[in-house]
PDB file of N, CA and C in Angstrom:
ATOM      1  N   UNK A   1       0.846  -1.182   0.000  1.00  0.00           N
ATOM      2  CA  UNK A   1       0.000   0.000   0.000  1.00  0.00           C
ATOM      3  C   UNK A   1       0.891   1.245   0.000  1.00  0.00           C
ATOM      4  N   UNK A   2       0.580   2.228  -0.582  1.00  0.00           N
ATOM      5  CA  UNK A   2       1.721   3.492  -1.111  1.00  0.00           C
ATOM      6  C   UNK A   2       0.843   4.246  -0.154  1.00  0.00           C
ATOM      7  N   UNK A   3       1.824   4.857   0.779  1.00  0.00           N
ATOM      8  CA  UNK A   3       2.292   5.831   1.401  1.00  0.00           C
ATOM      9  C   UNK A   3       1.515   6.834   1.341  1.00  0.00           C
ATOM     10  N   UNK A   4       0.827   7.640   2.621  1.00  0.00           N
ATOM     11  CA  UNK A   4      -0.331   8.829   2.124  1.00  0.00           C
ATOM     12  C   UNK A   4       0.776  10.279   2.222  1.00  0.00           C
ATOM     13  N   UNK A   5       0.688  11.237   1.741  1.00  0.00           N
ATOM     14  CA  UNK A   5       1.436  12.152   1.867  1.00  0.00           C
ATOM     15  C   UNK A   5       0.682  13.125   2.595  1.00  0.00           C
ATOM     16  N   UNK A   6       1.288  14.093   3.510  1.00  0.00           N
ATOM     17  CA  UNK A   6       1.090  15.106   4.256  1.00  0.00           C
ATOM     18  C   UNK A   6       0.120  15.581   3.482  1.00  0.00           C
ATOM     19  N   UNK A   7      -0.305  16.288   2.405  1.00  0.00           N
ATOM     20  CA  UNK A   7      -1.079  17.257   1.716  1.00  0.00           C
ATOM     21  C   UNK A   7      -2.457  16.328   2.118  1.00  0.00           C
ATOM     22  N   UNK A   8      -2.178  15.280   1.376  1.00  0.00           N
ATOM     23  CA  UNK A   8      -3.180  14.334   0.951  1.00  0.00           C
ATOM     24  C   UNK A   8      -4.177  13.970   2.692  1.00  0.00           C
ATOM     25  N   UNK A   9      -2.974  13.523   3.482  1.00  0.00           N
ATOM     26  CA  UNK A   9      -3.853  13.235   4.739  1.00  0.00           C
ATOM     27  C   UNK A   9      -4.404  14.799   5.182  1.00  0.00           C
ATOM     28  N   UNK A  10      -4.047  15.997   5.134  1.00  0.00           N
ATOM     29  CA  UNK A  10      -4.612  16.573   6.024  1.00  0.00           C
ATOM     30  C   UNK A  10      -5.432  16.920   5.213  1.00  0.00           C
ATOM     31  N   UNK A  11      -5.988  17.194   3.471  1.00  0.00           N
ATOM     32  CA  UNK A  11      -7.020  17.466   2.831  1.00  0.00           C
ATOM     33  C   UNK A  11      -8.199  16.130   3.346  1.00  0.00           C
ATOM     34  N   UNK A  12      -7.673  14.968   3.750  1.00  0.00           N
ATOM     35  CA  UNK A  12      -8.685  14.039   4.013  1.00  0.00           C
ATOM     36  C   UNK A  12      -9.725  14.143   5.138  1.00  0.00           C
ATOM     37  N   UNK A  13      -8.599  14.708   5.828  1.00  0.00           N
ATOM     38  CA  UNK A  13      -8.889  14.938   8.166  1.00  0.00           C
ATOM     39  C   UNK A  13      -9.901  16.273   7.590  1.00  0.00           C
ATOM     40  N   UNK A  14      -9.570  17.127   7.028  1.00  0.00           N
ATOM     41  CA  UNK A  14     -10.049  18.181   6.810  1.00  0.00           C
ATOM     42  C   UNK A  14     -12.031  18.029   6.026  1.00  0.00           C
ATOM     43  N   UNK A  15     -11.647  17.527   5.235  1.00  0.00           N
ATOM     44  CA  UNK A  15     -13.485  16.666   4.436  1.00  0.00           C
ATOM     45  C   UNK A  15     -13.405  16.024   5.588  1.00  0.00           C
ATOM     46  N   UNK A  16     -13.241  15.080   6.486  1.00  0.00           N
ATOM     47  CA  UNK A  16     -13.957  14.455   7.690  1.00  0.00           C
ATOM     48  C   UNK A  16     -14.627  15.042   8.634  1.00  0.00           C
ATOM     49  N   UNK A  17     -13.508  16.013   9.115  1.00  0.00           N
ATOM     50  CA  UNK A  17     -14.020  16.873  10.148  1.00  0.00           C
ATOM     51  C   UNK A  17     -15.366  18.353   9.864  1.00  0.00           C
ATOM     52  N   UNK A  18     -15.119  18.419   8.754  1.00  0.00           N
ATOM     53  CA  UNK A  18     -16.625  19.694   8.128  1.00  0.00           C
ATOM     54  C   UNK A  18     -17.783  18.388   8.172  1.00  0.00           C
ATOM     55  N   UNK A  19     -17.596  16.963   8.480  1.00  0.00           N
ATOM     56  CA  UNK A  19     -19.124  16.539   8.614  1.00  0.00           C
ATOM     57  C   UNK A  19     -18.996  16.420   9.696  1.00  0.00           C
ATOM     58  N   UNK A  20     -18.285  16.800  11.015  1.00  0.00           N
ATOM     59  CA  UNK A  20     -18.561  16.454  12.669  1.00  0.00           C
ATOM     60  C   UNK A  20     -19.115  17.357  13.069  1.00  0.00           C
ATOM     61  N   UNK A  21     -19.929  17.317  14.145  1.00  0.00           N
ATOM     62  CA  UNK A  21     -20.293  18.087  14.756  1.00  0.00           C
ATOM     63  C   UNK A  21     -18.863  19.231  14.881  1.00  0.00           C
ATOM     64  N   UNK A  22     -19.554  20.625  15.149  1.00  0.00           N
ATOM     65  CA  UNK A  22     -18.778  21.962  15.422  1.00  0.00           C
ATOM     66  C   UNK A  22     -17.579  21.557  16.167  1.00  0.00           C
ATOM     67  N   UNK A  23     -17.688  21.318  17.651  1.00  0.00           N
ATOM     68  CA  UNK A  23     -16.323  20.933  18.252  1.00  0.00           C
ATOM     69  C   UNK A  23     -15.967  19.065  18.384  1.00  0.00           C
ATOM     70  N   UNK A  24     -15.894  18.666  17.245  1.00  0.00           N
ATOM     71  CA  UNK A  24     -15.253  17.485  17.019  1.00  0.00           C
ATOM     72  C   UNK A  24     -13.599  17.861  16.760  1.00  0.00           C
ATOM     73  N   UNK A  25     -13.036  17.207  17.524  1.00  0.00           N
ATOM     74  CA  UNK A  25     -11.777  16.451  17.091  1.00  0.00           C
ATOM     75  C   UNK A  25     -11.428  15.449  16.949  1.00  0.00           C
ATOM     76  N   UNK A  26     -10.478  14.733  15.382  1.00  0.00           N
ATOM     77  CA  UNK A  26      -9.895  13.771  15.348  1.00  0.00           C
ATOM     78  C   UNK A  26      -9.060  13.129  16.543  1.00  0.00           C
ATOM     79  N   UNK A  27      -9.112  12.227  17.050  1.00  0.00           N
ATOM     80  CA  UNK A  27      -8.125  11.245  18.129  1.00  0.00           C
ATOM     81  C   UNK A  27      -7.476  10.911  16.966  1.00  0.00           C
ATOM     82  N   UNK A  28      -6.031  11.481  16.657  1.00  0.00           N
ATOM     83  CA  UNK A  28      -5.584  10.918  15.318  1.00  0.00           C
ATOM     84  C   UNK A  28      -4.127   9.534  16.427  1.00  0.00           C
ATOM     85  N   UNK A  29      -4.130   9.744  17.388  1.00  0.00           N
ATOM     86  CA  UNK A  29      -3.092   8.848  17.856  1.00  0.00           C
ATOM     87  C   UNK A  29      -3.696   9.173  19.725  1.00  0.00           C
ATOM     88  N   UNK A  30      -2.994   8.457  20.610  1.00  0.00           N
ATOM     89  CA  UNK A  30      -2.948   8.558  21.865  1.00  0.00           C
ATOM     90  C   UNK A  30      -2.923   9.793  22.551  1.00  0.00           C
ATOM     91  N   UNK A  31      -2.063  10.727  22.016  1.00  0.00           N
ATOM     92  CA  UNK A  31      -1.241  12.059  22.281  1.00  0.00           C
ATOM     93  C   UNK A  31      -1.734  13.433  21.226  1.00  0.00           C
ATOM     94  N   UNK A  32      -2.406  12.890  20.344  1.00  0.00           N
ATOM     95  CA  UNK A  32      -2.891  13.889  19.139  1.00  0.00           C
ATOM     96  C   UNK A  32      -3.684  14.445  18.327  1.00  0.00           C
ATOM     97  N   UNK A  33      -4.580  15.231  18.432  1.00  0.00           N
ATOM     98  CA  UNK A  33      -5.977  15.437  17.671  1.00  0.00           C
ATOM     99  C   UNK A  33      -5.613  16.902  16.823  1.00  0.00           C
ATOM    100  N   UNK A  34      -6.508  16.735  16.555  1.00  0.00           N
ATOM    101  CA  UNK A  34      -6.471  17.723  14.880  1.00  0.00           C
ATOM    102  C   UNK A  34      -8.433  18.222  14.616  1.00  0.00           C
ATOM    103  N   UNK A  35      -8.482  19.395  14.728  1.00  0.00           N
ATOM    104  CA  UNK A  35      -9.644  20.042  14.616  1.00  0.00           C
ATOM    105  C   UNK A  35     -10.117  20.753  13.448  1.00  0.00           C
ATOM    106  N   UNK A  36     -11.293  21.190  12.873  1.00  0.00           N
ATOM    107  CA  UNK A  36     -11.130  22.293  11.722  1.00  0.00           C
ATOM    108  C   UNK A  36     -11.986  23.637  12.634  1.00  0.00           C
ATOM    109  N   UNK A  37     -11.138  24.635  12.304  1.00  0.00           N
ATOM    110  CA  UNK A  37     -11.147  25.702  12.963  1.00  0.00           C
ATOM    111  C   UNK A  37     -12.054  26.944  12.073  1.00  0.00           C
ATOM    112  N   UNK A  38     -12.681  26.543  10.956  1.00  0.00           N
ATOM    113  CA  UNK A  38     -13.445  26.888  10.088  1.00  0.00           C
ATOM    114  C   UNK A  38     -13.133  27.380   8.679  1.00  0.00           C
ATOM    115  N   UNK A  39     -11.599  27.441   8.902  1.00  0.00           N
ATOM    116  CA  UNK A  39     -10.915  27.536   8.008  1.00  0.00           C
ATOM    117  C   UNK A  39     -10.093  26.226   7.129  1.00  0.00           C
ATOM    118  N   UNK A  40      -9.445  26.052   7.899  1.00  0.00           N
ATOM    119  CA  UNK A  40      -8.070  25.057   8.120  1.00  0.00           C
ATOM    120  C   UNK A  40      -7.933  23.773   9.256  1.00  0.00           C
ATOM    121  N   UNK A  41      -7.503  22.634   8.851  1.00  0.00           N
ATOM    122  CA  UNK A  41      -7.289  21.743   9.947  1.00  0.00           C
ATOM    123  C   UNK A  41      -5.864  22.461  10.980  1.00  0.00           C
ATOM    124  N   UNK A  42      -6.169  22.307  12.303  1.00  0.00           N
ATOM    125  CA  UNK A  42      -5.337  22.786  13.470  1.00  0.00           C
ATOM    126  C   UNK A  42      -4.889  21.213  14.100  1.00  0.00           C
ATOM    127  N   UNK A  43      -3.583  20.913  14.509  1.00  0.00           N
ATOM    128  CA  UNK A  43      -3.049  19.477  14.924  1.00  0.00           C
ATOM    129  C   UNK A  43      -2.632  20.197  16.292  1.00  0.00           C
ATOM    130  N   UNK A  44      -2.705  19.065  17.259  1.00  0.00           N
ATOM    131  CA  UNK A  44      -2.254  19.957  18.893  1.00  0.00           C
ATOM    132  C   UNK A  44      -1.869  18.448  19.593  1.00  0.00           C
ATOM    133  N   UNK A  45      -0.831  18.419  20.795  1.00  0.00           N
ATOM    134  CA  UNK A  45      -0.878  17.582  21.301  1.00  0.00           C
ATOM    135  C   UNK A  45      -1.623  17.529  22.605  1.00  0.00           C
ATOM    136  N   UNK A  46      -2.049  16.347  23.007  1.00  0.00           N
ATOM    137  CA  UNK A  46      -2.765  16.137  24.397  1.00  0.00           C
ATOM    138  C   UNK A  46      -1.215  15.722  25.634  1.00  0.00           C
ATOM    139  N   UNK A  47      -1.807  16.412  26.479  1.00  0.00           N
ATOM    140  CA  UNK A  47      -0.742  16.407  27.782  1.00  0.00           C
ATOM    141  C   UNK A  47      -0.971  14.869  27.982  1.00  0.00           C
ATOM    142  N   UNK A  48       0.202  14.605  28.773  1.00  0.00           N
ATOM    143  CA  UNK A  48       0.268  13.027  28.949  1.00  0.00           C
ATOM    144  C   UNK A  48       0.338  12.918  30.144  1.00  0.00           C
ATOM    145  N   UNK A  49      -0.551  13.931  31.073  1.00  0.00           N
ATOM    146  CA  UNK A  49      -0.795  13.529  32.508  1.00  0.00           C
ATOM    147  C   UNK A  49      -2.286  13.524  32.641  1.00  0.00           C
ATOM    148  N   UNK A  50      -2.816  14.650  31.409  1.00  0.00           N
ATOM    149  CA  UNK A  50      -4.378  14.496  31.552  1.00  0.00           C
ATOM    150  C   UNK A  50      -4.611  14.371  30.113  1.00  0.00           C
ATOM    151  N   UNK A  51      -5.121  13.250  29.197  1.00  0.00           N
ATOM    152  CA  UNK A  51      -5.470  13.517  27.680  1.00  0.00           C
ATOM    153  C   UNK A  51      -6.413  13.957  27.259  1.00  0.00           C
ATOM    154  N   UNK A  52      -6.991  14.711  28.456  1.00  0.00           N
ATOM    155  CA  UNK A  52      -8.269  15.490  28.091  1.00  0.00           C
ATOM    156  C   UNK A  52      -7.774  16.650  27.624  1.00  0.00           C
ATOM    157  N   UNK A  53      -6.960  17.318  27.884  1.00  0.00           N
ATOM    158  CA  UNK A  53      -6.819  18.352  27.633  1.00  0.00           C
ATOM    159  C   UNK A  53      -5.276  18.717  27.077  1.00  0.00           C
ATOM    160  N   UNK A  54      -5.175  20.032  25.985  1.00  0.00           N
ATOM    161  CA  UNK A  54      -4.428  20.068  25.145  1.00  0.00           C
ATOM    162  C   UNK A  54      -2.817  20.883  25.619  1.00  0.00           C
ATOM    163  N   UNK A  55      -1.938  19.743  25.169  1.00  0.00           N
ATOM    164  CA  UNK A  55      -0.329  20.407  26.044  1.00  0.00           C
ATOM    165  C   UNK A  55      -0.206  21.922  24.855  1.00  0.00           C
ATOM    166  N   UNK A  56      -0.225  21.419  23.588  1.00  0.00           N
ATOM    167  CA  UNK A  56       0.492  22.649  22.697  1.00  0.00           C
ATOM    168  C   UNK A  56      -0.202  22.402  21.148  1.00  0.00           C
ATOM    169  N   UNK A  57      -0.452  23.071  20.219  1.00  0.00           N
ATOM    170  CA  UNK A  57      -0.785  22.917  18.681  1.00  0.00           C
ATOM    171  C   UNK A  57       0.965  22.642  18.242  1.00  0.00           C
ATOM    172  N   UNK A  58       0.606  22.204  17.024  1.00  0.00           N
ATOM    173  CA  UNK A  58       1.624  22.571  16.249  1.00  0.00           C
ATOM    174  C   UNK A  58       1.487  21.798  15.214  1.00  0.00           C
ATOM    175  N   UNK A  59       2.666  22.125  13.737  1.00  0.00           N
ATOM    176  CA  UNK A  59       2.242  22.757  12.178  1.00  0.00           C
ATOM    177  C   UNK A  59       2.667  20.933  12.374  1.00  0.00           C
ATOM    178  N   UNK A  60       1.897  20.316  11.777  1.00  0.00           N
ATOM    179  CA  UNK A  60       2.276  18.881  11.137  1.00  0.00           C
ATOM    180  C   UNK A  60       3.467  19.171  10.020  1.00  0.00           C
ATOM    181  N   UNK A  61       3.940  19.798   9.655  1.00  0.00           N
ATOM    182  CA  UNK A  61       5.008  20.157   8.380  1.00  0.00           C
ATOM    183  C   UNK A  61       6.297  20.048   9.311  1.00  0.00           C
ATOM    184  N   UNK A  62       6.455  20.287  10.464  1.00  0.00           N
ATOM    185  CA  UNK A  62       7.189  20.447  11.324  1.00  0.00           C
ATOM    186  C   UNK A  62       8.130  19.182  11.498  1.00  0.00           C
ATOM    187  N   UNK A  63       6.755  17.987  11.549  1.00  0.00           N
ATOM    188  CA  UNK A  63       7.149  16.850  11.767  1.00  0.00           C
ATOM    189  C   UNK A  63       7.986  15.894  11.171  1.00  0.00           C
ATOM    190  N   UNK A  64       8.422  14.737  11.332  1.00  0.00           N
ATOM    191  CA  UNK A  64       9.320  13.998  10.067  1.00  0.00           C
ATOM    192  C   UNK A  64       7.865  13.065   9.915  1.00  0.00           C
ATOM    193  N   UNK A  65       7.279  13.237   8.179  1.00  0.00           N
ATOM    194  CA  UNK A  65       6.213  12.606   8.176  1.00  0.00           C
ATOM    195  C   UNK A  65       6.431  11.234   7.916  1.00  0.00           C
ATOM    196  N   UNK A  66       8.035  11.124   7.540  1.00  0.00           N
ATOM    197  CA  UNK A  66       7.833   9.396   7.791  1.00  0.00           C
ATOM    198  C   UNK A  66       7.696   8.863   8.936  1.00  0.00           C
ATOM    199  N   UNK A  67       7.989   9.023   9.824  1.00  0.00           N
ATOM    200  CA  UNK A  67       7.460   8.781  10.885  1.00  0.00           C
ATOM    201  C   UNK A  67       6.233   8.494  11.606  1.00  0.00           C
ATOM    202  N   UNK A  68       5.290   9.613  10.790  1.00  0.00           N
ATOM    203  CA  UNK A  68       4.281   9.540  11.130  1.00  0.00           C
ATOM    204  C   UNK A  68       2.730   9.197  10.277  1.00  0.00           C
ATOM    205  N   UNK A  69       3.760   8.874   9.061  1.00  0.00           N
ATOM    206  CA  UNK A  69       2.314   8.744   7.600  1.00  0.00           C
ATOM    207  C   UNK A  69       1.770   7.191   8.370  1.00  0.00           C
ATOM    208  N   UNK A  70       2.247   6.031   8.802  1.00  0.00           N
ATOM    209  CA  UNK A  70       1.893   4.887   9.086  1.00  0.00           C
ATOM    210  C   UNK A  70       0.784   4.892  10.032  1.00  0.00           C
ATOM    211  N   UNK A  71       0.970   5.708  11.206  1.00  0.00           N
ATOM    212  CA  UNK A  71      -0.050   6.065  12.181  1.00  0.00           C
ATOM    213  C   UNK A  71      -1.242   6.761  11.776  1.00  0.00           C
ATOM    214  N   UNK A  72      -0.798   8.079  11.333  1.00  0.00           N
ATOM    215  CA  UNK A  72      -1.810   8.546  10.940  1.00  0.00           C
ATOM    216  C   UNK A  72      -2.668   7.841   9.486  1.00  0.00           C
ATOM    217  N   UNK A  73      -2.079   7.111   8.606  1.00  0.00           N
ATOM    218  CA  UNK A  73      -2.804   6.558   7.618  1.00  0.00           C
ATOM    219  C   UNK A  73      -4.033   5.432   8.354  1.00  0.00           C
ATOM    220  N   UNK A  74      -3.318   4.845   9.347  1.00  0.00           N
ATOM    221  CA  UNK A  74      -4.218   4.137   9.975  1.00  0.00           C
ATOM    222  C   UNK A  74      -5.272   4.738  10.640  1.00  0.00           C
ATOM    223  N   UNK A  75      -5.311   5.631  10.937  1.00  0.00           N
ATOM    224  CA  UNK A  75      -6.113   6.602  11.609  1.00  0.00           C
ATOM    225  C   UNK A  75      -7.327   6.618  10.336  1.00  0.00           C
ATOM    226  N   UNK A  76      -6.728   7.083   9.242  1.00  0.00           N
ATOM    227  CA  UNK A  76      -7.850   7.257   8.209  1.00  0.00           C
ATOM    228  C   UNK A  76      -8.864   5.695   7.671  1.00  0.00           C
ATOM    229  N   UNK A  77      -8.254   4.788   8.191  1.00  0.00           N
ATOM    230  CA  UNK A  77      -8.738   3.447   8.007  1.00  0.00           C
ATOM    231  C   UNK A  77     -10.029   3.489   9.042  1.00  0.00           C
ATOM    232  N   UNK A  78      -9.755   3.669  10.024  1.00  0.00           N
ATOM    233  CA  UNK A  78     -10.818   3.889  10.955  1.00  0.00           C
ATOM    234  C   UNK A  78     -10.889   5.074  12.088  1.00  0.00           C
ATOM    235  N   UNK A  79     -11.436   6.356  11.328  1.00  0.00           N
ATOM    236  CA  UNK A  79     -11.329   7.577  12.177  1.00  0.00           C
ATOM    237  C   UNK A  79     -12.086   7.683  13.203  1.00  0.00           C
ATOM    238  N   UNK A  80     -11.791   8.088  14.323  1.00  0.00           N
ATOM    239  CA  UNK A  80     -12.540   8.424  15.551  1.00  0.00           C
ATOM    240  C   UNK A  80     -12.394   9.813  15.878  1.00  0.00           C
ATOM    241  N   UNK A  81     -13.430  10.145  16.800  1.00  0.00           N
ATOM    242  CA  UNK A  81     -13.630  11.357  16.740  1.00  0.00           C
ATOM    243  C   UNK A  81     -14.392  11.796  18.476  1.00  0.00           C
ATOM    244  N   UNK A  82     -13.798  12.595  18.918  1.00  0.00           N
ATOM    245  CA  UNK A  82     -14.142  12.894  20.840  1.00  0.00           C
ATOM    246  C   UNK A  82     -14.211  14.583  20.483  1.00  0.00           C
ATOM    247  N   UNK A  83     -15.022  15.244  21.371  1.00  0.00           N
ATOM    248  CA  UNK A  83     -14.989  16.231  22.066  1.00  0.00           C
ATOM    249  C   UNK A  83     -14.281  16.481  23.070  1.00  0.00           C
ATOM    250  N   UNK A  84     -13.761  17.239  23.046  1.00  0.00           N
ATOM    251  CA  UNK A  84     -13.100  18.111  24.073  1.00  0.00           C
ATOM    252  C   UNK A  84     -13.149  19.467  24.648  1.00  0.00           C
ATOM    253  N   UNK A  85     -13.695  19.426  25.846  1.00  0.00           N
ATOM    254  CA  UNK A  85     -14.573  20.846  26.412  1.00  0.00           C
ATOM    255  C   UNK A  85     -13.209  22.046  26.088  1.00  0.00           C
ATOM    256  N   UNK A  86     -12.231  21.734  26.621  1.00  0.00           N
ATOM    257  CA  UNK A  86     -11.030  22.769  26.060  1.00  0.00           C
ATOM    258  C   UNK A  86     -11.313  23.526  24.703  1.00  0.00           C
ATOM    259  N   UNK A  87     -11.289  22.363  23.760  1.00  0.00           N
ATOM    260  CA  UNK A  87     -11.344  23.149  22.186  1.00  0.00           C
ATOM    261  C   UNK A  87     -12.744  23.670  22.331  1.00  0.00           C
ATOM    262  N   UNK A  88     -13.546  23.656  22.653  1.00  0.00           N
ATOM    263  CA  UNK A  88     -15.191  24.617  22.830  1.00  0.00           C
ATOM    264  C   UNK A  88     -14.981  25.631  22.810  1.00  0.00           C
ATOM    265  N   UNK A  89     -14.113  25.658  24.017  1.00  0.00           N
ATOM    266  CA  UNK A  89     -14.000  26.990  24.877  1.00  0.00           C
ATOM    267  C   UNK A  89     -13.450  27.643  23.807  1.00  0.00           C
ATOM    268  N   UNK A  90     -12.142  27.447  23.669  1.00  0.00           N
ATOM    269  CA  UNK A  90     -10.851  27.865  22.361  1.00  0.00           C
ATOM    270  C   UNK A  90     -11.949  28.409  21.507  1.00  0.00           C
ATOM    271  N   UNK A  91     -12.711  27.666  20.832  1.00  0.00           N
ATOM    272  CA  UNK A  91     -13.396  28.049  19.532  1.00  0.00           C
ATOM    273  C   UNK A  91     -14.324  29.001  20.075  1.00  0.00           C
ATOM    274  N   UNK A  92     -15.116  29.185  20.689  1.00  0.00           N
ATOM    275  CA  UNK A  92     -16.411  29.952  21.451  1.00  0.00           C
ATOM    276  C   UNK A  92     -15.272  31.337  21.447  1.00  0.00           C
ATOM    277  N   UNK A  93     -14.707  31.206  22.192  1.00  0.00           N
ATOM    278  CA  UNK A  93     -13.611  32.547  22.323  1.00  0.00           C
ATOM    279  C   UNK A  93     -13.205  32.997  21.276  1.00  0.00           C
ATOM    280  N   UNK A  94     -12.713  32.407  20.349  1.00  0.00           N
ATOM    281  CA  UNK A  94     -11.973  33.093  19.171  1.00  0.00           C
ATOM    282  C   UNK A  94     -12.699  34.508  18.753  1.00  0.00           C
ATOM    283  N   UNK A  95     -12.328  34.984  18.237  1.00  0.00           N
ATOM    284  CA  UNK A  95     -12.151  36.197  17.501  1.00  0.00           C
ATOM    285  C   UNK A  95     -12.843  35.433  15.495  1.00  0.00           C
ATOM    286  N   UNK A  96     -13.563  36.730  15.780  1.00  0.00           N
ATOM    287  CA  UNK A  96     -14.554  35.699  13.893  1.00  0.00           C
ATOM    288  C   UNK A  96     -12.983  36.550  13.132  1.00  0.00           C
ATOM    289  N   UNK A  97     -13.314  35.207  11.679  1.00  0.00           N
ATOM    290  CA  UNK A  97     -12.557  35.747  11.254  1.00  0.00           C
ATOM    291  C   UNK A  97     -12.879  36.744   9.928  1.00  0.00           C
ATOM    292  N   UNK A  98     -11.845  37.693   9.338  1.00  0.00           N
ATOM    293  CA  UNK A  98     -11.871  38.423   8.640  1.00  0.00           C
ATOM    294  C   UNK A  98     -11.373  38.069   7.240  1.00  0.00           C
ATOM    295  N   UNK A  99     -12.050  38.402   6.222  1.00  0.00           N
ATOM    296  CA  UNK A  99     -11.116  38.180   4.816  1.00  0.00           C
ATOM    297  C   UNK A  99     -10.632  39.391   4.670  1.00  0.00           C
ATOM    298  N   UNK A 100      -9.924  38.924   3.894  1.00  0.00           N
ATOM    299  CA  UNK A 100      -8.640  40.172   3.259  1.00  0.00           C
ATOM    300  C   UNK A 100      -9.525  40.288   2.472  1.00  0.00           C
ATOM    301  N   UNK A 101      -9.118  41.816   1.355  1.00  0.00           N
ATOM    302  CA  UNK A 101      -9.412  42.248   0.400  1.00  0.00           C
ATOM    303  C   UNK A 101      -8.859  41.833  -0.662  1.00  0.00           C
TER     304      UNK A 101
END
């Protein structure tokens, strides 16, 4: 089976998550969920003392995706999906956003 590429998985997470409910996040691993923020998919890790709630975001590009295309491809085999009162809040709070001209 050939290899999903970064673009490809997060255009996928991204069509998944516009059919979840508003504050759905992907459980894309133990430690990792990924939200759409109405724009764009957002990836964050879960603290590993409480996995309810979120240690830090950060850019999946960042990552070494070989590392991580195997996990997350599996993820797309069978996606799951939790709420998390944290990201509510996050989103409820935000600031709407603006287009450029």
């Amino acid at each position: 089976m050939a290899q999903i590429t970064l673009d490809a998985f997060v255009s996928d997470v991204g069509m998944l998550l516009r059919d979840q409910p508003r504050w759905s996040a992907a459980h894309l691993s133990r430690f990792v969920i990924a939200w759409w923020n109405g724009r764009s998919v957002e990836f964050a890790y879960l603290r590993e003392d409480d996995e309810a709630r979120i240690e830090e975001e950060f850019d999946p590009r960042d990552l070494d995706w070989s590392e991580w295309a195997e996990v997350f491809g599996s993820w797309l085999a069978r996606p799951t999906f939790d709420r998390f009162e944290e990201l509510e809040r996050w989103i409820k709070e935000s600031p709407p956003h603006e287009d450029s001209a």
